[in-house]
PDB file of N, CA and C in Angstrom:
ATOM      1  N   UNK A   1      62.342 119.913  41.541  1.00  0.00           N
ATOM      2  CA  UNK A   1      62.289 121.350  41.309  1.00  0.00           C
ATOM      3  C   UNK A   1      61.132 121.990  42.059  1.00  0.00           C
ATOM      4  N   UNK A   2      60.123 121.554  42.254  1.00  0.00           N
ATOM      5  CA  UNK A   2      58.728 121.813  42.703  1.00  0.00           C
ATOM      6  C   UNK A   2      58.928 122.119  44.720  1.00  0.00           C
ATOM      7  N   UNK A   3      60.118 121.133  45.336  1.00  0.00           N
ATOM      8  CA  UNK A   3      60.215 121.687  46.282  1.00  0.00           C
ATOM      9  C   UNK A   3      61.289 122.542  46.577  1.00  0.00           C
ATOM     10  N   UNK A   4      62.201 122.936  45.178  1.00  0.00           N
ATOM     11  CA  UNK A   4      63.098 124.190  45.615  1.00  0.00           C
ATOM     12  C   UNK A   4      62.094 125.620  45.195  1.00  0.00           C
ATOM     13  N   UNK A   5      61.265 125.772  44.444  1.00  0.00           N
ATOM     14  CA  UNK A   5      60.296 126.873  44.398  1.00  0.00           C
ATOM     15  C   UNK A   5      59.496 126.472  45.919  1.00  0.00           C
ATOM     16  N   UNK A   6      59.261 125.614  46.202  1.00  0.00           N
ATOM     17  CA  UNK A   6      58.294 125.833  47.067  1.00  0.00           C
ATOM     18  C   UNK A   6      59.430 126.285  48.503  1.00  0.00           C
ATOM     19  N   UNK A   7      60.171 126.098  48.543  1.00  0.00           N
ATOM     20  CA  UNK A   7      61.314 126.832  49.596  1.00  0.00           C
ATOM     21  C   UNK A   7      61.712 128.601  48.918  1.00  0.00           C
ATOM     22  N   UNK A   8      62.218 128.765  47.740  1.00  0.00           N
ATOM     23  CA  UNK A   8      62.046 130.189  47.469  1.00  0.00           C
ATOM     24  C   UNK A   8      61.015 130.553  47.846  1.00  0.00           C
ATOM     25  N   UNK A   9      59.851 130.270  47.828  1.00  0.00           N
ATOM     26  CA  UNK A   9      58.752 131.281  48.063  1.00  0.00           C
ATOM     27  C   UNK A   9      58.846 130.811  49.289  1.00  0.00           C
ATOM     28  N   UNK A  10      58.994 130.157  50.255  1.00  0.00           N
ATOM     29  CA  UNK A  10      58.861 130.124  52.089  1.00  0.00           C
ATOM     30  C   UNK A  10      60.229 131.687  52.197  1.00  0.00           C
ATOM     31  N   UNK A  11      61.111 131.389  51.782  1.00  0.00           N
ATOM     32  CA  UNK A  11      62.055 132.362  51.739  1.00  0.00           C
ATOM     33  C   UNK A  11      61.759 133.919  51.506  1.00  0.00           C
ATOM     34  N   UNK A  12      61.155 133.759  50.269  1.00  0.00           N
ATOM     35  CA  UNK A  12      60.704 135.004  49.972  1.00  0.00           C
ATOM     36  C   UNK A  12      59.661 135.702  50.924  1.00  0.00           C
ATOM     37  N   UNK A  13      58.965 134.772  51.869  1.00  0.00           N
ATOM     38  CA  UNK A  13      58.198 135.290  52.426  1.00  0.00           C
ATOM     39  C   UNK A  13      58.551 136.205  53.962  1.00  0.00           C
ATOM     40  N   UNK A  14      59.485 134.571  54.328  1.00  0.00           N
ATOM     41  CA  UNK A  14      59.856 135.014  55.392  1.00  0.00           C
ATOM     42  C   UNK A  14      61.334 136.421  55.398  1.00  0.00           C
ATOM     43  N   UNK A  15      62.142 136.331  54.399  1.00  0.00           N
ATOM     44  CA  UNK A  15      62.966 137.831  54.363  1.00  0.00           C
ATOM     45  C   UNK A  15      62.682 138.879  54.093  1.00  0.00           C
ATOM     46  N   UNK A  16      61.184 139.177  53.414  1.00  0.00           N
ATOM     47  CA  UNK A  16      60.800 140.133  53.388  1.00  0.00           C
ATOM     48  C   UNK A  16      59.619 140.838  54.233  1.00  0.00           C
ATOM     49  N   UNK A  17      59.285 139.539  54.790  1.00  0.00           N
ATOM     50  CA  UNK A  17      57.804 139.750  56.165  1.00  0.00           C
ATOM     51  C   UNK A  17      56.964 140.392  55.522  1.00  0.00           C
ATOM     52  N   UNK A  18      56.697 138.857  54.923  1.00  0.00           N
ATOM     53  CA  UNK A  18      54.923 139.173  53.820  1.00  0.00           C
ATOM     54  C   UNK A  18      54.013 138.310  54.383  1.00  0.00           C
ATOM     55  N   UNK A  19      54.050 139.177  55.419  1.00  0.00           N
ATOM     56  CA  UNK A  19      53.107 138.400  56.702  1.00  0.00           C
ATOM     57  C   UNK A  19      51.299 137.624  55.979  1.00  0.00           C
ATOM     58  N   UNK A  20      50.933 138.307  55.367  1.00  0.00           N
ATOM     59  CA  UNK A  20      49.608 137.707  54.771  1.00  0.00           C
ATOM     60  C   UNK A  20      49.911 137.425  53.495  1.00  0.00           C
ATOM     61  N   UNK A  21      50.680 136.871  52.989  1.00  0.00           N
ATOM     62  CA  UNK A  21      51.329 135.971  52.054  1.00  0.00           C
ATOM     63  C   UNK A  21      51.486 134.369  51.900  1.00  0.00           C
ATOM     64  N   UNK A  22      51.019 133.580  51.435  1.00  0.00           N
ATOM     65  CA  UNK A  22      51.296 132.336  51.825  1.00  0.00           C
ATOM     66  C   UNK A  22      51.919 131.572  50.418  1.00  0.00           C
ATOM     67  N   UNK A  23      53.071 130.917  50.378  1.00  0.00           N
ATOM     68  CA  UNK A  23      53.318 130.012  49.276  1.00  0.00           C
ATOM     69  C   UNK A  23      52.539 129.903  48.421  1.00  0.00           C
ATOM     70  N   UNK A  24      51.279 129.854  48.434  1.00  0.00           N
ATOM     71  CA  UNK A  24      50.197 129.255  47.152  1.00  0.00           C
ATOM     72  C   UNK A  24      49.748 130.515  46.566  1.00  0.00           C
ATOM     73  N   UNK A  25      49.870 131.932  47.278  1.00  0.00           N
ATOM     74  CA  UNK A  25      49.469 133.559  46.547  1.00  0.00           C
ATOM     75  C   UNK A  25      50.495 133.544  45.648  1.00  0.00           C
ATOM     76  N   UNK A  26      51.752 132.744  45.596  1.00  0.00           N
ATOM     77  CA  UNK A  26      53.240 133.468  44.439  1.00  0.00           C
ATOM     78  C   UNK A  26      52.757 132.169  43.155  1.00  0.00           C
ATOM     79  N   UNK A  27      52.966 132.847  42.532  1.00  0.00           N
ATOM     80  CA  UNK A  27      52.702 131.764  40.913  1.00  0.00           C
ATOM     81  C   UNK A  27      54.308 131.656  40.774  1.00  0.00           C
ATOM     82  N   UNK A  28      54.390 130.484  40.370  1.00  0.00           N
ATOM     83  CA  UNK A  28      55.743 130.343  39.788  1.00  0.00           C
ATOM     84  C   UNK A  28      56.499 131.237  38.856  1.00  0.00           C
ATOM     85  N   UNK A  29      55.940 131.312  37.938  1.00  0.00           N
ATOM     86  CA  UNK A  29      56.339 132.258  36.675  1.00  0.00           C
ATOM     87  C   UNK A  29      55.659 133.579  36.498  1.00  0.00           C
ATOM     88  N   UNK A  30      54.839 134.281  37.599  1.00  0.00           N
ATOM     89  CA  UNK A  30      54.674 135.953  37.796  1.00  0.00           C
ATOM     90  C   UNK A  30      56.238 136.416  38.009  1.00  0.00           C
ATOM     91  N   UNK A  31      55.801 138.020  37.386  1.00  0.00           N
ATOM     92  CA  UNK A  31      56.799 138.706  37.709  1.00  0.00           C
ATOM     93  C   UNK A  31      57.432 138.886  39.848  1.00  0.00           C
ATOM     94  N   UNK A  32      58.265 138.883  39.760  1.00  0.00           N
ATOM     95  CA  UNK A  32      58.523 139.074  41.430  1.00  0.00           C
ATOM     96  C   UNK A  32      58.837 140.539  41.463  1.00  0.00           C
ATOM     97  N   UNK A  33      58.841 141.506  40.357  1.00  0.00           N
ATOM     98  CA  UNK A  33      59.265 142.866  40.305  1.00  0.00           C
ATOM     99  C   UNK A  33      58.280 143.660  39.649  1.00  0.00           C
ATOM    100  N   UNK A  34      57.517 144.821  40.058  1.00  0.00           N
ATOM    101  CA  UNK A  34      57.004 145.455  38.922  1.00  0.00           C
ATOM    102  C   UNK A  34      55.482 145.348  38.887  1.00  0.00           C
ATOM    103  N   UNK A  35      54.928 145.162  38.063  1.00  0.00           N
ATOM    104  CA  UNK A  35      53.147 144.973  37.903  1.00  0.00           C
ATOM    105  C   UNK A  35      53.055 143.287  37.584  1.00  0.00           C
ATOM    106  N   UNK A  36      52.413 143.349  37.662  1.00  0.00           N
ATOM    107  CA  UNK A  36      51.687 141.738  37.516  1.00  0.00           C
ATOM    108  C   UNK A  36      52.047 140.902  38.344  1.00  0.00           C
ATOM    109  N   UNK A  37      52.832 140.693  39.623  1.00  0.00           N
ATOM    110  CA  UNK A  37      53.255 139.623  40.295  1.00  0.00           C
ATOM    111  C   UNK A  37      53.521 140.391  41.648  1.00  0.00           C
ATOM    112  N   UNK A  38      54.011 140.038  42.135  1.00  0.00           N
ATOM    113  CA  UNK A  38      54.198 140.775  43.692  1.00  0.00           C
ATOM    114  C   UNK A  38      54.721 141.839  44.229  1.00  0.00           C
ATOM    115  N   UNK A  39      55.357 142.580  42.869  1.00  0.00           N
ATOM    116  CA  UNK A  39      55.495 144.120  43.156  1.00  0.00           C
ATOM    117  C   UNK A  39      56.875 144.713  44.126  1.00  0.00           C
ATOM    118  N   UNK A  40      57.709 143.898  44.116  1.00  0.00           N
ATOM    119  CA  UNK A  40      58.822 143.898  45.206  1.00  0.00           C
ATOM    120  C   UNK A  40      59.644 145.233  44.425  1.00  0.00           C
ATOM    121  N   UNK A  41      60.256 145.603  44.945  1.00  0.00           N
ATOM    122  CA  UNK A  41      61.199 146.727  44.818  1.00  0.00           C
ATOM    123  C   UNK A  41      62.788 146.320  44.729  1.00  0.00           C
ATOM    124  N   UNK A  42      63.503 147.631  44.959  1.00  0.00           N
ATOM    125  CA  UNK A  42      64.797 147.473  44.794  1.00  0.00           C
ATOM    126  C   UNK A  42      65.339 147.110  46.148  1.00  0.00           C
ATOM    127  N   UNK A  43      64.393 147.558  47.217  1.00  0.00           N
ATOM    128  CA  UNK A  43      65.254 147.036  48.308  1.00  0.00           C
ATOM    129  C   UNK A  43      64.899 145.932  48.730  1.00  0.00           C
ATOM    130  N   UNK A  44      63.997 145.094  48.154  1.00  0.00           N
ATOM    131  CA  UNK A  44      63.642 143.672  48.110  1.00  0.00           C
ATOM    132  C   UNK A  44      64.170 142.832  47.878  1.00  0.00           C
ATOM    133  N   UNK A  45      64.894 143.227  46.235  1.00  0.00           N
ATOM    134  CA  UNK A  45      66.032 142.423  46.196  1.00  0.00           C
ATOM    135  C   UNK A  45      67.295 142.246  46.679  1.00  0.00           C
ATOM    136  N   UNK A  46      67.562 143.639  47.490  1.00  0.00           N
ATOM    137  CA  UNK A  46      68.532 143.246  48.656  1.00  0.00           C
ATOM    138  C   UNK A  46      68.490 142.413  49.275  1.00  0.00           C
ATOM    139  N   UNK A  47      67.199 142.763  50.545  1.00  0.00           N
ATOM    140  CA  UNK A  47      67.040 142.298  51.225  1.00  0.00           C
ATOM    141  C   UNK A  47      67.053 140.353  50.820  1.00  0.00           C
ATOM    142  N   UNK A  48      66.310 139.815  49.834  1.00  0.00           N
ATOM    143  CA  UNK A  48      66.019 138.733  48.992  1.00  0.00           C
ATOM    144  C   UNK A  48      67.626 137.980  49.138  1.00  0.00           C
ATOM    145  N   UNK A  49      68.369 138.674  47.887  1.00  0.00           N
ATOM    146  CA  UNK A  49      69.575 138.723  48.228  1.00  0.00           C
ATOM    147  C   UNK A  49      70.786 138.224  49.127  1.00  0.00           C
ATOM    148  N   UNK A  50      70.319 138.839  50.436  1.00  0.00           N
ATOM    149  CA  UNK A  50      70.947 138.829  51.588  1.00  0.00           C
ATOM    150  C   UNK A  50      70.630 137.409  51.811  1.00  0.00           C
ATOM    151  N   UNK A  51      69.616 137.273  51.892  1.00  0.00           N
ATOM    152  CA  UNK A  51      68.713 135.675  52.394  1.00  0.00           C
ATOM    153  C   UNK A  51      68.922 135.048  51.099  1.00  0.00           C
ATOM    154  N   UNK A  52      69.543 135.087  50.006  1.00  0.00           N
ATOM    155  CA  UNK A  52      69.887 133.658  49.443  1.00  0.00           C
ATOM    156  C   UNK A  52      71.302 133.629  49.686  1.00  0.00           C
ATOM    157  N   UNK A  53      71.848 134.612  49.891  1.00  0.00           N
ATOM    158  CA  UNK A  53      73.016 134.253  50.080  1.00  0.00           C
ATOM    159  C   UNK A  53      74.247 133.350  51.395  1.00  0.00           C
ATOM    160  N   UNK A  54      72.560 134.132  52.424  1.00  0.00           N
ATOM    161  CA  UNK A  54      72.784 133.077  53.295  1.00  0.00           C
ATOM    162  C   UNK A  54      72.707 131.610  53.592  1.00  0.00           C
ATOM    163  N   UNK A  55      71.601 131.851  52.773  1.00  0.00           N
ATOM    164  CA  UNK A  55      70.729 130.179  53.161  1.00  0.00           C
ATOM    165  C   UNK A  55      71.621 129.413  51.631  1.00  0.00           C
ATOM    166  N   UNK A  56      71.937 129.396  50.858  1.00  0.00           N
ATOM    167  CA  UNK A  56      72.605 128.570  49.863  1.00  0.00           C
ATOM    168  C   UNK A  56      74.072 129.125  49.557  1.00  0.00           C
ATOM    169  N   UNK A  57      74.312 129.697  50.068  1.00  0.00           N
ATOM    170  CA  UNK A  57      75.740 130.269  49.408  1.00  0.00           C
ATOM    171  C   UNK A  57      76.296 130.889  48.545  1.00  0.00           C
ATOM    172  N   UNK A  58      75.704 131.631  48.084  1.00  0.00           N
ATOM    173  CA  UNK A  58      75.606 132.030  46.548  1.00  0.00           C
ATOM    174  C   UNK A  58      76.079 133.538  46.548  1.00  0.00           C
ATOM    175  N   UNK A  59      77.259 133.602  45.935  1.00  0.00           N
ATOM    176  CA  UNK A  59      77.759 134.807  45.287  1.00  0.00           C
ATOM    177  C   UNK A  59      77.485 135.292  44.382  1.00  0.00           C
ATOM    178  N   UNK A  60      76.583 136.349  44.552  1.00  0.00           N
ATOM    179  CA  UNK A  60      75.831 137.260  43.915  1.00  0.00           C
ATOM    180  C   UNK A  60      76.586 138.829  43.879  1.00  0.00           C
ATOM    181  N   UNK A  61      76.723 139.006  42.305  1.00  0.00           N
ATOM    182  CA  UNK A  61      77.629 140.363  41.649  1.00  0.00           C
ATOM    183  C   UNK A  61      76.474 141.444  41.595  1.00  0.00           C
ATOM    184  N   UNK A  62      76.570 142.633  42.321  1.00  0.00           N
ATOM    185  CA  UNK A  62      75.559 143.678  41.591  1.00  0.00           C
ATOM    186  C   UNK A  62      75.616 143.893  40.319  1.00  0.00           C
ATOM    187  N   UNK A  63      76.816 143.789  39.907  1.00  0.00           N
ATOM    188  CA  UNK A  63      76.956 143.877  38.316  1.00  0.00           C
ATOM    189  C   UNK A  63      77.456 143.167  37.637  1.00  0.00           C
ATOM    190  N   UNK A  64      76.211 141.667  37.916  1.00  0.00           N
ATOM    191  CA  UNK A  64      76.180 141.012  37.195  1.00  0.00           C
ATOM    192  C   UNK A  64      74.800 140.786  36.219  1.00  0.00           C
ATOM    193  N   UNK A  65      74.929 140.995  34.482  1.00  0.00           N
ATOM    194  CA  UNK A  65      73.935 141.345  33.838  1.00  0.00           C
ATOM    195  C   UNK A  65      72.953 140.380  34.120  1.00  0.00           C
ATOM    196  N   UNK A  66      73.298 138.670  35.102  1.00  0.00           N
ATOM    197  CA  UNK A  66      72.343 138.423  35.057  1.00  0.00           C
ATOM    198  C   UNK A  66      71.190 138.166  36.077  1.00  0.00           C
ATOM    199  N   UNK A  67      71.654 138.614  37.109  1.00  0.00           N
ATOM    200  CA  UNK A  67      70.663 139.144  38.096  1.00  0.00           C
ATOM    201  C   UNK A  67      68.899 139.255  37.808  1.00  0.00           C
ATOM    202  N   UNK A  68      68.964 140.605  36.567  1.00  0.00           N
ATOM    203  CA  UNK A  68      67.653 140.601  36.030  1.00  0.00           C
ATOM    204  C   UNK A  68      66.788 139.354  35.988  1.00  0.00           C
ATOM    205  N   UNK A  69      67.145 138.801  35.514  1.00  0.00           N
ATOM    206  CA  UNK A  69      66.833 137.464  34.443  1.00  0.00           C
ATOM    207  C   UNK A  69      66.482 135.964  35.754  1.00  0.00           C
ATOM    208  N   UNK A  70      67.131 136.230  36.609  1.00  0.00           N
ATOM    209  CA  UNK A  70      67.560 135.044  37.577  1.00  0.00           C
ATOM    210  C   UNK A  70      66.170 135.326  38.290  1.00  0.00           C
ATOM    211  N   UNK A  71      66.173 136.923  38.810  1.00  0.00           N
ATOM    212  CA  UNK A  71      65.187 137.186  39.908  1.00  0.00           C
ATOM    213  C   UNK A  71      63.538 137.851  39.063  1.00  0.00           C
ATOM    214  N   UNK A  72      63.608 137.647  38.219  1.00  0.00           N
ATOM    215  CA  UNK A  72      62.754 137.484  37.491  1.00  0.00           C
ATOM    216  C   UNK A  72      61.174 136.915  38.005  1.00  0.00           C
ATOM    217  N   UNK A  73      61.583 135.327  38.843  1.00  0.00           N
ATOM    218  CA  UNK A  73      60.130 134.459  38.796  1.00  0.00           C
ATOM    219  C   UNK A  73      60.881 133.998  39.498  1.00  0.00           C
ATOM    220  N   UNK A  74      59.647 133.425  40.165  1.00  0.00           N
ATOM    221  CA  UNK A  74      60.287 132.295  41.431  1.00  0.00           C
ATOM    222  C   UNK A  74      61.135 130.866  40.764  1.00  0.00           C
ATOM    223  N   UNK A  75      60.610 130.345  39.003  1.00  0.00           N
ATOM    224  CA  UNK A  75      61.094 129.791  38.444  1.00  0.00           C
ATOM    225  C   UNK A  75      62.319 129.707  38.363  1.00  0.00           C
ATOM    226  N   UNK A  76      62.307 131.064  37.803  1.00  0.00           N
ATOM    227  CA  UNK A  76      64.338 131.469  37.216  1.00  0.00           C
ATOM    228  C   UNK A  76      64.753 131.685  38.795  1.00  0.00           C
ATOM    229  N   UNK A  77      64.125 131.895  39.708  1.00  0.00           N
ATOM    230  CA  UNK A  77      65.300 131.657  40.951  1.00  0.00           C
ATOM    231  C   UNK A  77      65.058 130.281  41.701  1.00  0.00           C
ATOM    232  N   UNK A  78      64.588 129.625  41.334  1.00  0.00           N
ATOM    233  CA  UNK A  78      64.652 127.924  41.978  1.00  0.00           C
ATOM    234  C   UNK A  78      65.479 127.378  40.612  1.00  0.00           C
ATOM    235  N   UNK A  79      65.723 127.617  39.783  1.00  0.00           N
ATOM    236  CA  UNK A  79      66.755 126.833  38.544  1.00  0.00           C
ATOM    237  C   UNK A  79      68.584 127.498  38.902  1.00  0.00           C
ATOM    238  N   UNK A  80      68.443 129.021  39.566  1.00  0.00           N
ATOM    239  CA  UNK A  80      69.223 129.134  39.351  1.00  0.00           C
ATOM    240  C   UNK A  80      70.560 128.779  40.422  1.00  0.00           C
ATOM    241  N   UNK A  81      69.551 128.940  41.580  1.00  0.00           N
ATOM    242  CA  UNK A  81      69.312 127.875  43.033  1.00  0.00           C
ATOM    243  C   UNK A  81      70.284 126.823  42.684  1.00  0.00           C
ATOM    244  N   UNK A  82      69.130 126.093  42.279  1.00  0.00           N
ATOM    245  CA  UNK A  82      69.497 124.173  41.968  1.00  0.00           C
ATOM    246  C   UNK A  82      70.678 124.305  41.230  1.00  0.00           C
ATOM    247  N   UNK A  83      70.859 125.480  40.071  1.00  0.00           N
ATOM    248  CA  UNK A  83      72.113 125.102  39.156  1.00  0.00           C
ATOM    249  C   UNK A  83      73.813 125.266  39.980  1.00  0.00           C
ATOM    250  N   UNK A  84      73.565 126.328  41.438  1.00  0.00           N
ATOM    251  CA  UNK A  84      74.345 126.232  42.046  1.00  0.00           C
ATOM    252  C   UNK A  84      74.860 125.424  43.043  1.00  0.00           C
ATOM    253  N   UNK A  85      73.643 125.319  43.825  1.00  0.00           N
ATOM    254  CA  UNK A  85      73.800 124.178  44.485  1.00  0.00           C
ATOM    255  C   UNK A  85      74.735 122.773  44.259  1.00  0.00           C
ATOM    256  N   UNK A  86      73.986 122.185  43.106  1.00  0.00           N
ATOM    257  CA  UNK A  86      74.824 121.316  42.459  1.00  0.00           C
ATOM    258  C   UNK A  86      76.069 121.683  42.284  1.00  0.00           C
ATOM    259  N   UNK A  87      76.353 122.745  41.420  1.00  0.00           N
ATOM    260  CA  UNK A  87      77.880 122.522  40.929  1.00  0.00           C
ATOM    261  C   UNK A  87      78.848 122.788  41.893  1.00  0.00           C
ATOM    262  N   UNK A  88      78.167 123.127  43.469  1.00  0.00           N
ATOM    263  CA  UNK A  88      78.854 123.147  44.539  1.00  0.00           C
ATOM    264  C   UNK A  88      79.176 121.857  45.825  1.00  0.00           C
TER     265      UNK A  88
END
């Protein structure tokens, strides 16, 4: 698990060009939205988005309730990662 977070956050860095950002500034379990963690926006998670969907395959619903929850932490998106991956 430790090197699929450590690939979300290479990811996260590189789709959003957080040029003075490095893997070890993202805490696992900070917010990725909002105050306390890296402050990304709505078009972040597009953009975010776009780049997981490329790089793992993953069909992602805008309206799906659980989006929130997934993109949450780099945690809940390396579990939710791995949970697809696998069952694919």
């Amino acid at each position: 698990m430790d090197a699929m977070k450590l690939e979300i956050k290479r990811l996260i860095i590189e789709a959003l060009d957080l040029e003075d950002t490095t893997p070890a500034d993202i805490s696992d379990d900070a917010p990725l939205f909002g105050d306390g963690g890296l402050g990304l926006d709505s078009i972040d998670a597009l953009e975010l988005g776009i780049a997981l969907r490329k790089k793992y395959q993953l069909q992602l619903e805008a309206s799906d309730a659980g989006n929130r929850e997934h993109f949450r932490s780099v945690s809940n998106l390396a579990r939710f990662v791995q949970s697809h991956v696998q069952a694919a």
